[in-house]
Structures are given as C-alpha cells and as structure tokens.
C-alpha atoms as a PDB file:
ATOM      1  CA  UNK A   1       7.531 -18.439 -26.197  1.00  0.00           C
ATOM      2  CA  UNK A   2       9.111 -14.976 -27.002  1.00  0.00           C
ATOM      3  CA  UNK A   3       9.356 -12.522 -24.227  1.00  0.00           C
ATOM      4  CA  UNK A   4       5.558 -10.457 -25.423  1.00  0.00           C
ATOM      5  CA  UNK A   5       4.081 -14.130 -25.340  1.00  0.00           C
ATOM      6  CA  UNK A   6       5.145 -14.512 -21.860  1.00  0.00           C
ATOM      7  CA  UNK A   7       3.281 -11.507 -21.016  1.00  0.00           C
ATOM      8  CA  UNK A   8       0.337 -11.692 -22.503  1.00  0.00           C
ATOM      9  CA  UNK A   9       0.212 -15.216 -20.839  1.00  0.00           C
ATOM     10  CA  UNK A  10       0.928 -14.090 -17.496  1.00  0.00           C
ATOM     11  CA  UNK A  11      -2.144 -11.467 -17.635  1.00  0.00           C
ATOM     12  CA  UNK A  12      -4.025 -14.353 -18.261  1.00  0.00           C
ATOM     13  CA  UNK A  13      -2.457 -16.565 -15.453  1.00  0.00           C
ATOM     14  CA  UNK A  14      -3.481 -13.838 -13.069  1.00  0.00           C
ATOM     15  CA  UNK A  15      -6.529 -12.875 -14.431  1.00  0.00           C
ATOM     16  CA  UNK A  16      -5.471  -9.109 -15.333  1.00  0.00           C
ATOM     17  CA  UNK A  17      -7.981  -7.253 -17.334  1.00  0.00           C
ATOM     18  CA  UNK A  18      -5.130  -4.712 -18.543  1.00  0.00           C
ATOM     19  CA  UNK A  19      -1.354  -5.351 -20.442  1.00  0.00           C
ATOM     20  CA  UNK A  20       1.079  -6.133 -18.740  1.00  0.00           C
ATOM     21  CA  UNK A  21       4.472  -4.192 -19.275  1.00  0.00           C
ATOM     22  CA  UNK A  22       7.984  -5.320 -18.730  1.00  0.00           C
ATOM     23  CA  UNK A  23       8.978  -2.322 -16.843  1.00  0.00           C
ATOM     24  CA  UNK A  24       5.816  -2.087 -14.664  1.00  0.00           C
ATOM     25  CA  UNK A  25       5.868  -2.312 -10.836  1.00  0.00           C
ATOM     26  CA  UNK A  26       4.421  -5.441  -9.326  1.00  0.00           C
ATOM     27  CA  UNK A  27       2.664  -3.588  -6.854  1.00  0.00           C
ATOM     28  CA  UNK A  28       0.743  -2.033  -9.181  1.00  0.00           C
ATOM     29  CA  UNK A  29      -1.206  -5.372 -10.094  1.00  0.00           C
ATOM     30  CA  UNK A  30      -3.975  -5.844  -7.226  1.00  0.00           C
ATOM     31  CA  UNK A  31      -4.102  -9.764  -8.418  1.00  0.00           C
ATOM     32  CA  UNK A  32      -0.705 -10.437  -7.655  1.00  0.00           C
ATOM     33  CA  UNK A  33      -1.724 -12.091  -4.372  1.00  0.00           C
ATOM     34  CA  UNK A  34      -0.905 -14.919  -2.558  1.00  0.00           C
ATOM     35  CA  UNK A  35      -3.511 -17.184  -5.400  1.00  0.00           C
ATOM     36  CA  UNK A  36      -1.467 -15.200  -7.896  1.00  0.00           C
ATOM     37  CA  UNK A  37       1.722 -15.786  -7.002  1.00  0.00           C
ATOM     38  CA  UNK A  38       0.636 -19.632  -7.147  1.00  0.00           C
ATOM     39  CA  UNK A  39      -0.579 -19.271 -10.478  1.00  0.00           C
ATOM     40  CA  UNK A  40       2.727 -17.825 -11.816  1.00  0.00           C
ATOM     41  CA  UNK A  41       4.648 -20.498 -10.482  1.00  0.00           C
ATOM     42  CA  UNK A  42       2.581 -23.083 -11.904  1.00  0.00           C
ATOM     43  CA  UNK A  43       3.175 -20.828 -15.230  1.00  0.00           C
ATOM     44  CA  UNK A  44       7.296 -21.018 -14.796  1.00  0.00           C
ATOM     45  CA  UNK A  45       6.934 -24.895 -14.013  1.00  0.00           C
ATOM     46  CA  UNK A  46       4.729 -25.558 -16.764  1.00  0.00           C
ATOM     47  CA  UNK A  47       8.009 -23.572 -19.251  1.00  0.00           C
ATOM     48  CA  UNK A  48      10.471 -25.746 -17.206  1.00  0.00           C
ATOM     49  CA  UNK A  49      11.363 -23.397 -14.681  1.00  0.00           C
ATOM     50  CA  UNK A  50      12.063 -24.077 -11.020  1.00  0.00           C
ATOM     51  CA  UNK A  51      12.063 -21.202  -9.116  1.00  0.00           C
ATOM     52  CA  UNK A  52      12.230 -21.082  -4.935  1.00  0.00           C
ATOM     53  CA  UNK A  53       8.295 -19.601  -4.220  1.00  0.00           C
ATOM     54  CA  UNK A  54      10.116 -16.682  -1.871  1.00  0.00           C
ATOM     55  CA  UNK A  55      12.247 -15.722  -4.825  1.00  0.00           C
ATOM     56  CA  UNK A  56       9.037 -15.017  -6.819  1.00  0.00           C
ATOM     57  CA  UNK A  57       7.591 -12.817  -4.025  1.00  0.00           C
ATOM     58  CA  UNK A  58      10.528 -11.479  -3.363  1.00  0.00           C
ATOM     59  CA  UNK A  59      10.549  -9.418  -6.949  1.00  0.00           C
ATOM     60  CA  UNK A  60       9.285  -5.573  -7.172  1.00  0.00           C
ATOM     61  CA  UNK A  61       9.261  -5.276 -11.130  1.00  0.00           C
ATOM     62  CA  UNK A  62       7.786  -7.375 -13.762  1.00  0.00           C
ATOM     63  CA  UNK A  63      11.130  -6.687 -15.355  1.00  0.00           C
ATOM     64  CA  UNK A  64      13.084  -8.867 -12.804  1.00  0.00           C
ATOM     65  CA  UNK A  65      10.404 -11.669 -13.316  1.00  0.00           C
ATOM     66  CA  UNK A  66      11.969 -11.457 -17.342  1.00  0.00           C
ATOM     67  CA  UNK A  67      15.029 -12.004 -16.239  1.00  0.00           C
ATOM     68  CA  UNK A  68      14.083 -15.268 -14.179  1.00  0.00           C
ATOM     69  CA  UNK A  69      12.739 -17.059 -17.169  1.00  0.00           C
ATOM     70  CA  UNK A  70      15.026 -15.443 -20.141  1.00  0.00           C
ATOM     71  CA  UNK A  71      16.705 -18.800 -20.269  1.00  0.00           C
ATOM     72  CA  UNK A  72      13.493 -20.370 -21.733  1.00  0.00           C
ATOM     73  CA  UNK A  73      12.149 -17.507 -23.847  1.00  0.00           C
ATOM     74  CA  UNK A  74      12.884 -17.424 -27.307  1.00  0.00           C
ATOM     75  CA  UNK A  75      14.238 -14.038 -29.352  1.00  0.00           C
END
C-alpha cells in the first residue's frame, strides 16, 4: 500500500465523505471520534502495525499519522 492508498483507505475506515490530505489537521475531520479512532487502529493492525491507542489520539495532523505507518507503506 503506497502512501495515497493509505489515504484513500482511511476515508473509508472512518466513513469520510471528502479526501483526505496528508497535511490536513485532524481536527478538522468530525468522524475522528472515539468509534473512529477504533477503526484506524484496527486499519494499522490489519497493515501490521502496533501502535499504543493514546499515541493515535495523541496526533494533531494526518501528516504525523504518515509517519507512524511509513515503515509498511510502499514508494
């Protein structure tokens, strides 16, 4: 999975009608919730990725949640 797959997969995880953007603020997405955050960790486990839950709610920028799973996303 390349970095635009990721993405367009994690609009779908969260049900987001719009694109998301690598350097967009995750405050900006009303479904990133408590459900949502849920969802994208199920995502990261499902590529292999083991990530503490508070890390993942922890993050302000869609751009910080690339560099969590770059280690598993291909060029």
């Amino acid at each position: 999975m390349n970095k635009a797959e990721f993405l367009s997969k994690l609009a779908d995880v969260l049900d987001y009608d719009g694109i998301i953007r690598s350097d967009q603020d995750i405050a900006s997405i009303e479904e990133w919730d408590s459900l949502g955050v849920l969802s994208v960790i199920e995502l990261l486990n499902d590529m292999g990725l083991k990530i503490d839950p508070e890390k993942i709610m922890d993050l302000n920028n869609i751009s910080s949640l690339i560099k969590l799973v770059e280690p598993v996303l291909e060029d």
